[in-house]
Protein backbone atom coordinates (compact mmCIF):
# COMPACT_ATOMS: atom_id res chain seq x y z
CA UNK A 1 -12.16 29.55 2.45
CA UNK A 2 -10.06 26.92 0.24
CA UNK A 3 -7.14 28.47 -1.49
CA UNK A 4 -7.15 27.81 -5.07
CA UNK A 5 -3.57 26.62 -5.34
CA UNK A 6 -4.40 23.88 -2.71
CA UNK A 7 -7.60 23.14 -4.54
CA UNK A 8 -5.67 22.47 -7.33
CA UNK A 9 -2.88 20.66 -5.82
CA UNK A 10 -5.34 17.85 -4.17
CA UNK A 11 -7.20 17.34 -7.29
CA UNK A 12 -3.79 16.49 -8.80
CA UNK A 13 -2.25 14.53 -6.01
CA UNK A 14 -5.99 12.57 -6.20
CA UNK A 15 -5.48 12.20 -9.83
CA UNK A 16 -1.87 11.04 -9.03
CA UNK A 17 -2.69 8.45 -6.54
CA UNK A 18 -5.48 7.29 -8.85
CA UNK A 19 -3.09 6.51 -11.37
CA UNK A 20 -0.58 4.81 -9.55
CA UNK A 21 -3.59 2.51 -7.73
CA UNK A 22 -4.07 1.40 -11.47
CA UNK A 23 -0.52 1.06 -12.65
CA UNK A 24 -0.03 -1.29 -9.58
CA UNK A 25 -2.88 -3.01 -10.30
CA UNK A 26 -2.61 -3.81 -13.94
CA UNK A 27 1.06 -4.40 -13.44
CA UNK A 28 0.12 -7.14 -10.63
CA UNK A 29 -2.70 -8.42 -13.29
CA UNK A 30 -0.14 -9.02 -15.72
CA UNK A 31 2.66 -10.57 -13.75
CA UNK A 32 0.19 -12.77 -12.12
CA UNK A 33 -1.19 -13.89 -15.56
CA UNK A 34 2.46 -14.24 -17.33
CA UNK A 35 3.31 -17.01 -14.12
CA UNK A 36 -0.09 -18.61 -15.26
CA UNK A 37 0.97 -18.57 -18.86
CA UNK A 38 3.98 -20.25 -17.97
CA UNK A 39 2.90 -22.54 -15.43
CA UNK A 40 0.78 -23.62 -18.79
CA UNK A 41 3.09 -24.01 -20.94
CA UNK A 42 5.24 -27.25 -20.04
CA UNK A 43 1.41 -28.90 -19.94
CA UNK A 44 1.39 -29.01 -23.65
């Protein structure tokens, strides 16, 4: 039988790794697009 506690725990550490596999993702979204933006910008 599952303990509670450590029920608890991996739902959170899921959560948790859930969150950072976003944070690193949008973070890499937007540094990729600002070198885009300014790759643009001497164009015009």
């Amino acid at each position: 039988m599952i303990n509670a506690l450590s029920a608890v725990s991996a739902t959170w550490a899921f959560l948790g790794l859930i969150a950072c596999l976003l944070i690193a993702s949008t973070a890499l979204f937007w540094s990729i697009e600002d070198q885009r933006a300014k790759r643009r910008l001497p164009k015009d």
